[in-house]
PDB file of N, CA and C in Angstrom:
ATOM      1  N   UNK A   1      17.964   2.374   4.547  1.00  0.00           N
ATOM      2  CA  UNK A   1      17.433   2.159   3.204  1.00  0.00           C
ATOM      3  C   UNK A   1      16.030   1.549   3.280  1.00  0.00           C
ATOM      4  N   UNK A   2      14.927   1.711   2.266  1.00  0.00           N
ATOM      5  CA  UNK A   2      13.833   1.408   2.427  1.00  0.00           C
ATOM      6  C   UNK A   2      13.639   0.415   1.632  1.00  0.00           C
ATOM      7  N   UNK A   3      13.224  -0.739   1.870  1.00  0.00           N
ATOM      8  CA  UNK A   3      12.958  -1.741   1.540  1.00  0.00           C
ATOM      9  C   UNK A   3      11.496  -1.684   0.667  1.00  0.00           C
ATOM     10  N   UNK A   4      10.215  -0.400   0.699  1.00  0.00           N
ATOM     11  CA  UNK A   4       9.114  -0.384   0.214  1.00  0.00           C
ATOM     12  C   UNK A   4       9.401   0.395  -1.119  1.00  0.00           C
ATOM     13  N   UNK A   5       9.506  -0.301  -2.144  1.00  0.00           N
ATOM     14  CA  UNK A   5       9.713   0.060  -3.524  1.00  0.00           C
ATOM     15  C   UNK A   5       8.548   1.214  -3.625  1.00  0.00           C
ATOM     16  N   UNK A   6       8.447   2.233  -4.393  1.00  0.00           N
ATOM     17  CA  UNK A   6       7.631   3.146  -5.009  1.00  0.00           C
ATOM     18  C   UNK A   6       7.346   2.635  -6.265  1.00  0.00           C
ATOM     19  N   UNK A   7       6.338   2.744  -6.472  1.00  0.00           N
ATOM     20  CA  UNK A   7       5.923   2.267  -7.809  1.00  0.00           C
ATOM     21  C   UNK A   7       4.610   2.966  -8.577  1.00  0.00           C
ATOM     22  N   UNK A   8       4.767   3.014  -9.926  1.00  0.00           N
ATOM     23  CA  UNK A   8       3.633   4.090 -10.673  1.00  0.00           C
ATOM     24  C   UNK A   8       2.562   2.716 -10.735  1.00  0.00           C
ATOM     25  N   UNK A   9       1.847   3.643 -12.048  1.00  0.00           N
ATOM     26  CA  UNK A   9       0.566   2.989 -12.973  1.00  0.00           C
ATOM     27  C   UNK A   9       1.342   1.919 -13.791  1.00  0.00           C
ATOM     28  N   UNK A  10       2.453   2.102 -14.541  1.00  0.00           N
ATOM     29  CA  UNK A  10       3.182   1.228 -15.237  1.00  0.00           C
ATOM     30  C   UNK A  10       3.783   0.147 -14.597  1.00  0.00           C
ATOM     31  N   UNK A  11       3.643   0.154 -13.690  1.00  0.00           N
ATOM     32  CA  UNK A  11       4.807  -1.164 -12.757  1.00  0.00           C
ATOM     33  C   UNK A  11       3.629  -1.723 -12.623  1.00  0.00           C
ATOM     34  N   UNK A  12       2.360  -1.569 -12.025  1.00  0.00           N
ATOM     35  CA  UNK A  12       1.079  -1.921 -11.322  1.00  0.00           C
ATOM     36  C   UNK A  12       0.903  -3.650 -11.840  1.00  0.00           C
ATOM     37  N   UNK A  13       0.579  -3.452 -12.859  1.00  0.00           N
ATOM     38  CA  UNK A  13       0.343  -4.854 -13.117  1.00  0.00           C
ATOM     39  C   UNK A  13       1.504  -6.248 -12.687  1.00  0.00           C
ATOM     40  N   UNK A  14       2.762  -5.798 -13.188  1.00  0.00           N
ATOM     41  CA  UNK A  14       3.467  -6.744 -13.207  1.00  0.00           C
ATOM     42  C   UNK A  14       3.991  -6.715 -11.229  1.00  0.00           C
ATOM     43  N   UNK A  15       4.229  -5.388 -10.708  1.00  0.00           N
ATOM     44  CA  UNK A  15       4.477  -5.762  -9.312  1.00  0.00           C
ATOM     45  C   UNK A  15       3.509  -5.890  -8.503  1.00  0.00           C
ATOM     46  N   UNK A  16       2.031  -5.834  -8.803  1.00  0.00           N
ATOM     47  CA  UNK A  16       1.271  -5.980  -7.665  1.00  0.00           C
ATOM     48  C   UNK A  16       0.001  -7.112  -8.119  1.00  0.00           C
ATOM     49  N   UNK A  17      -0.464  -7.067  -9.436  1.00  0.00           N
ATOM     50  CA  UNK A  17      -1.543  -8.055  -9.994  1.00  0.00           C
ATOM     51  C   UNK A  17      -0.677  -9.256 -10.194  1.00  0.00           C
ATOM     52  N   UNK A  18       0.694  -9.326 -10.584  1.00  0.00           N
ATOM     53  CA  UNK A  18       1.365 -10.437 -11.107  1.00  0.00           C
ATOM     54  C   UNK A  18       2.275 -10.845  -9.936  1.00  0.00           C
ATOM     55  N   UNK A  19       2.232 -10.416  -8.667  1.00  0.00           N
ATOM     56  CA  UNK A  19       2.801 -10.756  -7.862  1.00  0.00           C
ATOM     57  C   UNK A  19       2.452 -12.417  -7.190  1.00  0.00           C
ATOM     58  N   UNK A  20       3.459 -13.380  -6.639  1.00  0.00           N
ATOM     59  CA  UNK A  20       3.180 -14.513  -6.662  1.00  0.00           C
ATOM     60  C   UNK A  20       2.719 -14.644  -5.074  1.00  0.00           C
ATOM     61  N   UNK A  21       2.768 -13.470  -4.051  1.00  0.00           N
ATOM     62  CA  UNK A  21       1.949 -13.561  -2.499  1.00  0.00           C
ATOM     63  C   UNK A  21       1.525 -11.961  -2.100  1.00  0.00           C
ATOM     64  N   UNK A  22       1.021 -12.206  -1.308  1.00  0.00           N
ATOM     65  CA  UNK A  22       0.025 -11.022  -0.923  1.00  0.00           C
ATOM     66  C   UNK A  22       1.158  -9.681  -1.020  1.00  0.00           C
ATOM     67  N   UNK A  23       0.099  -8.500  -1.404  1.00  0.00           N
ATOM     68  CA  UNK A  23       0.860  -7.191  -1.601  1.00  0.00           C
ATOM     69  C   UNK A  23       0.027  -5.946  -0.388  1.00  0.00           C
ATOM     70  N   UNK A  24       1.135  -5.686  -0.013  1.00  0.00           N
ATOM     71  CA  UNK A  24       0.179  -4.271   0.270  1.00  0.00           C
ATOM     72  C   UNK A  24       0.966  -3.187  -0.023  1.00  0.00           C
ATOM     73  N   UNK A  25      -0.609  -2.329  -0.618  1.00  0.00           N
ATOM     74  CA  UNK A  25      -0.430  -1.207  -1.351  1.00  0.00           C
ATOM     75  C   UNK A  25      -0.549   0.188  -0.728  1.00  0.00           C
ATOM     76  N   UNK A  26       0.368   0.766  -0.451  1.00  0.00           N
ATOM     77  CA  UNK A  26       0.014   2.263  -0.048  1.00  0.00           C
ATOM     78  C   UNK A  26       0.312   3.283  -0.522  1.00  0.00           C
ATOM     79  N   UNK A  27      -1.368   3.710  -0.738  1.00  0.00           N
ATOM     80  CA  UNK A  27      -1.987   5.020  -1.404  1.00  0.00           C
ATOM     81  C   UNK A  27      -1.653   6.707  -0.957  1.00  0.00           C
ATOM     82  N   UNK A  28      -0.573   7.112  -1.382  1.00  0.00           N
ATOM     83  CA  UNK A  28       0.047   8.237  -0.137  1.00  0.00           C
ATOM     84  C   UNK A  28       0.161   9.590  -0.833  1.00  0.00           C
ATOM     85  N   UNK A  29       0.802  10.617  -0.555  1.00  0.00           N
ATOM     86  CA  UNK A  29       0.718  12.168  -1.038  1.00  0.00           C
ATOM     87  C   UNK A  29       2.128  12.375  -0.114  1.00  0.00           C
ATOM     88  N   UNK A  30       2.916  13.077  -0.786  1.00  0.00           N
ATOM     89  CA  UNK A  30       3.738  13.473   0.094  1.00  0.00           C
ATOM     90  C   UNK A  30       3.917  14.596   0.621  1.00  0.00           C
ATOM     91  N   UNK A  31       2.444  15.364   0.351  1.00  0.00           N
ATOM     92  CA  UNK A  31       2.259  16.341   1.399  1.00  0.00           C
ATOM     93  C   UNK A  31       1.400  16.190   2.348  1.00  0.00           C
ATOM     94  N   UNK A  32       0.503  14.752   2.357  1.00  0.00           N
ATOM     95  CA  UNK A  32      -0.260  14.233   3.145  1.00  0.00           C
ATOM     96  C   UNK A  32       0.122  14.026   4.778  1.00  0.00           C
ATOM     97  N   UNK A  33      -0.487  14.555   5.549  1.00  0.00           N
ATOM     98  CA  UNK A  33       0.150  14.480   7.166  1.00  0.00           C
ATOM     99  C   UNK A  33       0.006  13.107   7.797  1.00  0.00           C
ATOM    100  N   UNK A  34      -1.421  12.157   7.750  1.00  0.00           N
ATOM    101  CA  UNK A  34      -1.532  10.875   8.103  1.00  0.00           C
ATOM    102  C   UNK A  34      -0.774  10.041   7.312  1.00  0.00           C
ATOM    103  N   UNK A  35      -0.171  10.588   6.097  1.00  0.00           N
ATOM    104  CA  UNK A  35       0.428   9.449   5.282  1.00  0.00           C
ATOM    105  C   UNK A  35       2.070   9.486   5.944  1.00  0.00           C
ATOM    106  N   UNK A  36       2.665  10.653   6.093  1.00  0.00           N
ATOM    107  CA  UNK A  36       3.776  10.650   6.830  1.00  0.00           C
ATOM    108  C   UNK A  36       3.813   9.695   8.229  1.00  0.00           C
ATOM    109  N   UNK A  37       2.515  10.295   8.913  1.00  0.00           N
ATOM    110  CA  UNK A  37       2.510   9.436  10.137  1.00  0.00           C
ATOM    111  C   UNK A  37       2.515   7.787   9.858  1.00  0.00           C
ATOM    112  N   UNK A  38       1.896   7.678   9.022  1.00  0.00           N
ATOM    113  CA  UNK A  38       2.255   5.715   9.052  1.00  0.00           C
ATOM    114  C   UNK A  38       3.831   5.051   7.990  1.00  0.00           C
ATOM    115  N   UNK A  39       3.710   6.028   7.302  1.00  0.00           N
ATOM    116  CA  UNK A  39       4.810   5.734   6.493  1.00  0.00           C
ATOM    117  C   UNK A  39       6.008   4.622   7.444  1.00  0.00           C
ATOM    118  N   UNK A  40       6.571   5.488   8.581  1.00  0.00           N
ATOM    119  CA  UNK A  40       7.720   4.292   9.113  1.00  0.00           C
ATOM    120  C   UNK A  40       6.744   2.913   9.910  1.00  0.00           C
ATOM    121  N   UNK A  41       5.467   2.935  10.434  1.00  0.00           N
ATOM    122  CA  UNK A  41       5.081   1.708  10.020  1.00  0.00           C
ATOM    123  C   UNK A  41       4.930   0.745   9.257  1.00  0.00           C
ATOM    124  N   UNK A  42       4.700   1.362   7.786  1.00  0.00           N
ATOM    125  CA  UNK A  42       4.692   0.622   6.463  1.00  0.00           C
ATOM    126  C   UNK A  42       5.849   0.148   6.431  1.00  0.00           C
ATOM    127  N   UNK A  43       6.884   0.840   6.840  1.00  0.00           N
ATOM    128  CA  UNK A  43       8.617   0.480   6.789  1.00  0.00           C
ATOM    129  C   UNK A  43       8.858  -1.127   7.820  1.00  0.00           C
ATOM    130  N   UNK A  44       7.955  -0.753   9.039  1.00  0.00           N
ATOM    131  CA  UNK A  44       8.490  -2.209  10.142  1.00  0.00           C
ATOM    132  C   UNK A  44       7.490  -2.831   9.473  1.00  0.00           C
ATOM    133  N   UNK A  45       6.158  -3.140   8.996  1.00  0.00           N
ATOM    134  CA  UNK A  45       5.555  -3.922   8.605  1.00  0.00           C
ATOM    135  C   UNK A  45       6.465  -4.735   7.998  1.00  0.00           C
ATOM    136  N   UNK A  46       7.087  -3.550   6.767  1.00  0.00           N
ATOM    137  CA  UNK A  46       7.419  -4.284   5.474  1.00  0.00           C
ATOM    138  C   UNK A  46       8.855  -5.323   5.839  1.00  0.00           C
ATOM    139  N   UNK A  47       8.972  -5.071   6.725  1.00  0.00           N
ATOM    140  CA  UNK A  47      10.766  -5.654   7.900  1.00  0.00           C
ATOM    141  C   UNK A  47      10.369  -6.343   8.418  1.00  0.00           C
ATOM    142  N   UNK A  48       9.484  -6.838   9.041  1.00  0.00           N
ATOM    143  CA  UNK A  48       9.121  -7.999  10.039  1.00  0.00           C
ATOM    144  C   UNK A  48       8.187  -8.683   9.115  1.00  0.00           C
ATOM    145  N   UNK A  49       7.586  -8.959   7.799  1.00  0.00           N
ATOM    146  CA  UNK A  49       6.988  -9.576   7.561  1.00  0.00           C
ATOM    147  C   UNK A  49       7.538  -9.780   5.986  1.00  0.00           C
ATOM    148  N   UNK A  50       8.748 -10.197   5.997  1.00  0.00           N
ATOM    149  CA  UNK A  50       9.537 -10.466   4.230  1.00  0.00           C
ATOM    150  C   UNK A  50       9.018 -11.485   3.151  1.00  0.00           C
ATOM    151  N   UNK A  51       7.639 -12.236   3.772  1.00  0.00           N
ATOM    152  CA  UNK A  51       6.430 -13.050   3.144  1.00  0.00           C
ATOM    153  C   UNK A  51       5.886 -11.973   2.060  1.00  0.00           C
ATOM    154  N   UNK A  52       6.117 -10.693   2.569  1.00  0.00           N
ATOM    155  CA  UNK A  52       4.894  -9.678   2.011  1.00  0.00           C
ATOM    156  C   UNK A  52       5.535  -8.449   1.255  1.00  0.00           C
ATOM    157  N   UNK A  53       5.367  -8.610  -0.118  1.00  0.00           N
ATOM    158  CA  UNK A  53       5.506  -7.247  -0.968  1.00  0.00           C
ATOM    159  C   UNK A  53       5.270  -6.166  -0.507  1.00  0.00           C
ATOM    160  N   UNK A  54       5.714  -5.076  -0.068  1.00  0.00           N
ATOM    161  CA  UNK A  54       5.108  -3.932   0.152  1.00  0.00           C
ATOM    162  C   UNK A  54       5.500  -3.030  -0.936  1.00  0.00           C
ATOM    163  N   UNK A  55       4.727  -2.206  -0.782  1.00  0.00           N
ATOM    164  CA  UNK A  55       4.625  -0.769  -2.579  1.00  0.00           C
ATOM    165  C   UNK A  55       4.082   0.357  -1.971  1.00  0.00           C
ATOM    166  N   UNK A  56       4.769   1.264  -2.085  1.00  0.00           N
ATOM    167  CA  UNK A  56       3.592   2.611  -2.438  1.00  0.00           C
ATOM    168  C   UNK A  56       3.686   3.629  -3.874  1.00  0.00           C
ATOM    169  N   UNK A  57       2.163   3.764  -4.117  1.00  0.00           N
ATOM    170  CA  UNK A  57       2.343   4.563  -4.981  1.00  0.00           C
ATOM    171  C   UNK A  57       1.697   6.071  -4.542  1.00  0.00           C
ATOM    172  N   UNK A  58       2.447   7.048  -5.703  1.00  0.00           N
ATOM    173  CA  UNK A  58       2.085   8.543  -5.383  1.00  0.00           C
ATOM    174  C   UNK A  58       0.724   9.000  -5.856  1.00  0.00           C
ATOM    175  N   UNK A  59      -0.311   8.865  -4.933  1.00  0.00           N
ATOM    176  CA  UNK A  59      -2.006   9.260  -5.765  1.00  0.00           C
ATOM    177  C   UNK A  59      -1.730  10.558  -6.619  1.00  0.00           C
ATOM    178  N   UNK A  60      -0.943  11.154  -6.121  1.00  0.00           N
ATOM    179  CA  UNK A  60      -0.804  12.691  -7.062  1.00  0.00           C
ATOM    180  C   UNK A  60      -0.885  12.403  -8.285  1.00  0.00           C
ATOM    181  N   UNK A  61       0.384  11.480  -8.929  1.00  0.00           N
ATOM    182  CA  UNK A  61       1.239  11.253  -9.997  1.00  0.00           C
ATOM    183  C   UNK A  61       0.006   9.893 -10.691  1.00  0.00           C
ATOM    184  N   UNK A  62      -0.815   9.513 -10.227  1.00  0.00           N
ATOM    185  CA  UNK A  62      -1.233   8.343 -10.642  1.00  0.00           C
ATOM    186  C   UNK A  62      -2.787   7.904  -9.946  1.00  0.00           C
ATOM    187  N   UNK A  63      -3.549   9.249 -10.568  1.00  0.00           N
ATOM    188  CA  UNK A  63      -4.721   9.217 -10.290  1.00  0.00           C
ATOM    189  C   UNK A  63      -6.007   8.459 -11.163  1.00  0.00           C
ATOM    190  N   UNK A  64      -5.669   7.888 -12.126  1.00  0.00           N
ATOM    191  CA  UNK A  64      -6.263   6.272 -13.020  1.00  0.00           C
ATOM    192  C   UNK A  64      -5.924   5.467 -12.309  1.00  0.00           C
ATOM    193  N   UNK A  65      -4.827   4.762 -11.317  1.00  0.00           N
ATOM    194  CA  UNK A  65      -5.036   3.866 -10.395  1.00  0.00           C
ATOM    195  C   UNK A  65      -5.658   4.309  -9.101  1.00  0.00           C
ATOM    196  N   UNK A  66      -6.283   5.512  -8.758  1.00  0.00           N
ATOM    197  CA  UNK A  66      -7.169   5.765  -7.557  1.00  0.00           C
ATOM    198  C   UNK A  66      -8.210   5.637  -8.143  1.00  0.00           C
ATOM    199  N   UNK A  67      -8.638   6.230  -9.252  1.00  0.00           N
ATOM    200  CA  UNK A  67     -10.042   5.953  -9.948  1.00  0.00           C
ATOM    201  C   UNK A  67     -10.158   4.831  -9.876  1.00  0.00           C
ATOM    202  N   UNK A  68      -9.145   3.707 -10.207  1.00  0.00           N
ATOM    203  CA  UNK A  68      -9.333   2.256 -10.547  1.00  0.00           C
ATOM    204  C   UNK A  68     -10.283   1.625  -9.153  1.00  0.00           C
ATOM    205  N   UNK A  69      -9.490   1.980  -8.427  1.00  0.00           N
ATOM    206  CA  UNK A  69      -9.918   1.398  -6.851  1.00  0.00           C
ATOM    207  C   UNK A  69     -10.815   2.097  -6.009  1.00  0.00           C
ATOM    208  N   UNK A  70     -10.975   3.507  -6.681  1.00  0.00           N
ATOM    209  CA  UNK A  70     -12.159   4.378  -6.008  1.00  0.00           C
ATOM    210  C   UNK A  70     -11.903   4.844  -4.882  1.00  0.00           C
ATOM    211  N   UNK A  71     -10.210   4.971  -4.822  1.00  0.00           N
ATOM    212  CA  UNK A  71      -9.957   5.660  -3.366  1.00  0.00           C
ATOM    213  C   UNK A  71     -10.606   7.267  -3.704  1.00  0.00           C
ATOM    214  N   UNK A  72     -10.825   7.515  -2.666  1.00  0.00           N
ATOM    215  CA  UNK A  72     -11.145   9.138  -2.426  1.00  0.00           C
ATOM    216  C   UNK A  72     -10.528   9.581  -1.408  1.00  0.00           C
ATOM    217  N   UNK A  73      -9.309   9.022  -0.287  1.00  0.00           N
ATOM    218  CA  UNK A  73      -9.045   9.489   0.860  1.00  0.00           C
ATOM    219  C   UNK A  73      -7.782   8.775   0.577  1.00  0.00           C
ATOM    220  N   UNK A  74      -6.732   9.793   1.401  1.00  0.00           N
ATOM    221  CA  UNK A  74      -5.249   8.816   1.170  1.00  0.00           C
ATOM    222  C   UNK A  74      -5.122   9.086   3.055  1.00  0.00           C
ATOM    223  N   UNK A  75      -3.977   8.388   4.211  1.00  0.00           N
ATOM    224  CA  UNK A  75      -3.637   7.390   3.183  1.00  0.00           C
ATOM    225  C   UNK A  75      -4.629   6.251   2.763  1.00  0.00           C
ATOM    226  N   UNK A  76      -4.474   5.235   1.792  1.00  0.00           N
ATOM    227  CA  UNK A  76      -5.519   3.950   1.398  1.00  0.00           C
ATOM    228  C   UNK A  76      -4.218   2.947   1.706  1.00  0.00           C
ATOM    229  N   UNK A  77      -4.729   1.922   1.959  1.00  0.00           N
ATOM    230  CA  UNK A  77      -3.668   0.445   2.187  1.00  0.00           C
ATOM    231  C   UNK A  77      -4.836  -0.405   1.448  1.00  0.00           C
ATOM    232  N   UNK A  78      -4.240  -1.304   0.153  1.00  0.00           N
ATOM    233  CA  UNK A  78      -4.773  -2.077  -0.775  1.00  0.00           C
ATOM    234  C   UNK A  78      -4.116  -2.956  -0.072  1.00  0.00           C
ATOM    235  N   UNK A  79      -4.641  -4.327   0.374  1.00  0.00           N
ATOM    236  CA  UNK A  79      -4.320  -5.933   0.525  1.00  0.00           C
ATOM    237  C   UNK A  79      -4.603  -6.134  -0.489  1.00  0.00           C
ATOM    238  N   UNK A  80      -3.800  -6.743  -1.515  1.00  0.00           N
ATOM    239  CA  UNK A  80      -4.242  -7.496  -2.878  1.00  0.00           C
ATOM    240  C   UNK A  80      -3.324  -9.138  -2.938  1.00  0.00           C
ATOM    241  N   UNK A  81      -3.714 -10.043  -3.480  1.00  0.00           N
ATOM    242  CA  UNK A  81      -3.364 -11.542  -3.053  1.00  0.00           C
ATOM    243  C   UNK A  81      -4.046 -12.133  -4.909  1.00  0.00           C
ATOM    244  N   UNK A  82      -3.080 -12.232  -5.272  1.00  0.00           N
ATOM    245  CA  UNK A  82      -3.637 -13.023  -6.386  1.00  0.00           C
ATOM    246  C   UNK A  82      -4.079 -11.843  -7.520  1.00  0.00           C
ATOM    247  N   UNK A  83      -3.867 -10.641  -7.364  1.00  0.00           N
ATOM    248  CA  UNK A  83      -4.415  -9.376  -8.658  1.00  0.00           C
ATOM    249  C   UNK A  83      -5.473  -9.127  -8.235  1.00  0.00           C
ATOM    250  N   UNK A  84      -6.125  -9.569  -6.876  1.00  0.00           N
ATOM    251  CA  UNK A  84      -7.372  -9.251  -6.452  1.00  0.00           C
ATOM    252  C   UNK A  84      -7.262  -8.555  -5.019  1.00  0.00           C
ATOM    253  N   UNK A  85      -8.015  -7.217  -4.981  1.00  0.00           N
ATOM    254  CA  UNK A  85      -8.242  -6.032  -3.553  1.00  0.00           C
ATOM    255  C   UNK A  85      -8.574  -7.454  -2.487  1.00  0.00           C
ATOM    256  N   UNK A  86      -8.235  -7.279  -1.344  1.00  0.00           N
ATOM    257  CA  UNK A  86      -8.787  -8.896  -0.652  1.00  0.00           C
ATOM    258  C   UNK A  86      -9.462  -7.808   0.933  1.00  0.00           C
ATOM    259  N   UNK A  87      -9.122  -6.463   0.496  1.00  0.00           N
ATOM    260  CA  UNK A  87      -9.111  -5.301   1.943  1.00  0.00           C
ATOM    261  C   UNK A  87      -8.403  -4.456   1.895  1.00  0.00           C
ATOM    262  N   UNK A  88      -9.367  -3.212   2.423  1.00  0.00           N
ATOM    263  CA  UNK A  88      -9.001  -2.011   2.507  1.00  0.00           C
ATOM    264  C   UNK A  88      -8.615  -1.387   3.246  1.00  0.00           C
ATOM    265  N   UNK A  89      -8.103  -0.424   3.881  1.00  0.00           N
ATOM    266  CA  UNK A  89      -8.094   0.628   4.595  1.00  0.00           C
ATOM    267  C   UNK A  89      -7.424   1.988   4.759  1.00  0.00           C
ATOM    268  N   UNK A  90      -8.479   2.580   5.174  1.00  0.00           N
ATOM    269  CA  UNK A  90      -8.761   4.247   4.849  1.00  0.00           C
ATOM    270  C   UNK A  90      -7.894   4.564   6.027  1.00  0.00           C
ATOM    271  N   UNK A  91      -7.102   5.885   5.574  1.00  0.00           N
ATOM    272  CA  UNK A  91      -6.746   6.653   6.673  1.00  0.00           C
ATOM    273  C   UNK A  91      -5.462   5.705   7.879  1.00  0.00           C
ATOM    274  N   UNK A  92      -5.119   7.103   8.681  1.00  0.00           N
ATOM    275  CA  UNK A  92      -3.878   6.290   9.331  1.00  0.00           C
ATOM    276  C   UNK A  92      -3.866   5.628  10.331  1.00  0.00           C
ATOM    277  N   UNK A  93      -3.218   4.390  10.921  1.00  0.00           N
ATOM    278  CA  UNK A  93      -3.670   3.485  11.590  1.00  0.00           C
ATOM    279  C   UNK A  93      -2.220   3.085  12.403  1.00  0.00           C
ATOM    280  N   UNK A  94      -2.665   2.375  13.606  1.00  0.00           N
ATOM    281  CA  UNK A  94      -1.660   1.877  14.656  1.00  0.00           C
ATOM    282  C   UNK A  94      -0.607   0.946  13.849  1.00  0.00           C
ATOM    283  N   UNK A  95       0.475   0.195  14.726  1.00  0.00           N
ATOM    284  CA  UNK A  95       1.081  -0.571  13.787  1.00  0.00           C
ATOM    285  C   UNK A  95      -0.113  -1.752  14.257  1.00  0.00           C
ATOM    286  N   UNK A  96      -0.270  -1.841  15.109  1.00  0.00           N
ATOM    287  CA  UNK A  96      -1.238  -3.441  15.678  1.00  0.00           C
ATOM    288  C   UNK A  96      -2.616  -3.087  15.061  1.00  0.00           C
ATOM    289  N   UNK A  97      -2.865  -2.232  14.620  1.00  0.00           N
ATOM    290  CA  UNK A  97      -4.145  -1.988  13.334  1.00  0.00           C
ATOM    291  C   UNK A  97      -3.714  -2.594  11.761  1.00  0.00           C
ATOM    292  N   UNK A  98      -2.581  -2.157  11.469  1.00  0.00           N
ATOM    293  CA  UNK A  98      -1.518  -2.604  10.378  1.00  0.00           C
ATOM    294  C   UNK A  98      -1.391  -4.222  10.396  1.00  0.00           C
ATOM    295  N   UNK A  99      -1.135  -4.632  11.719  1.00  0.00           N
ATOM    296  CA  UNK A  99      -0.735  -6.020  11.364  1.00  0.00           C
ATOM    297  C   UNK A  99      -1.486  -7.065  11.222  1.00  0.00           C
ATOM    298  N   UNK A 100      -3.165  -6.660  11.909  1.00  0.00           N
ATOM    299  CA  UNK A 100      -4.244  -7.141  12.146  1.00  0.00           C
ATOM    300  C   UNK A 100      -4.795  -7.000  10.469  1.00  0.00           C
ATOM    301  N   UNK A 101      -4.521  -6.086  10.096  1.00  0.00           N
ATOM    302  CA  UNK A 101      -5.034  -5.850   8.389  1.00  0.00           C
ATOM    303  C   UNK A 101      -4.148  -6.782   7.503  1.00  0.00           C
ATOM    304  N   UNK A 102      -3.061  -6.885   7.507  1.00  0.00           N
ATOM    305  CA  UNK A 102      -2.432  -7.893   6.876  1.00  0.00           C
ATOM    306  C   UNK A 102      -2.066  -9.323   7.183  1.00  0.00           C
ATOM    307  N   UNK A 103      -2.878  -9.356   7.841  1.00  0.00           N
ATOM    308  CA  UNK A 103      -3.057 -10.955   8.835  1.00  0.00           C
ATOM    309  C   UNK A 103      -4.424 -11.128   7.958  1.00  0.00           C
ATOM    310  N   UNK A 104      -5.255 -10.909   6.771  1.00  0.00           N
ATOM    311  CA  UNK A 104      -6.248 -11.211   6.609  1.00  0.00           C
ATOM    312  C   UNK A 104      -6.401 -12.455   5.269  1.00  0.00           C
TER     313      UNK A 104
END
């Protein structure tokens, strides 16, 4: 079972701006090939570090929150801490790239 909730434009505020510790957000397609590839990282991230909200939302389905943030490339990983972006990153990444990004 996956512990990384999916979440739209409508949840946004209250699970990720109103959240009370850091979130990370991933920006994915599920026909996207790098987004598959990190996906079960996002999964151990989100398992070894239960300090930390994890979310993804579908850019397809919810392209006013990519405009919002100005992604142009999925996958995107939003660090947000307080309703505020705190770091980004584009495209798919190691898990020790992953953990180094949310160590910030």
């Amino acid at each position: 079972m996956s512990i990384v909730k999916e979440i739209n434009a409508d949840e946004f505020e209250h699970e990720v701006n109103q959240a009370n510790n850091k979130v990370l957000v991933d920006f994915y397609a599920p026909w996207c090939g790098p987004c598959k590839m990190i996906a079960p990282i996002i999964e151990q991230v989100a398992q070894e570090n239960p300090e930390l909200k994890v979310v993804k939302v579908n850019a397809d389905n919810n392209q006013a929150l990519m405009a919002q943030f100005g992604i142009r490339g999925i996958p995107t990983l939003l660090l947000v801490n307080e309703g505020e972006v705190i770091a980004t990153q584009v495209g798919a990444a190691t898990l020790a790239q992953t953990n180094t990004f949310i160590s910030q």
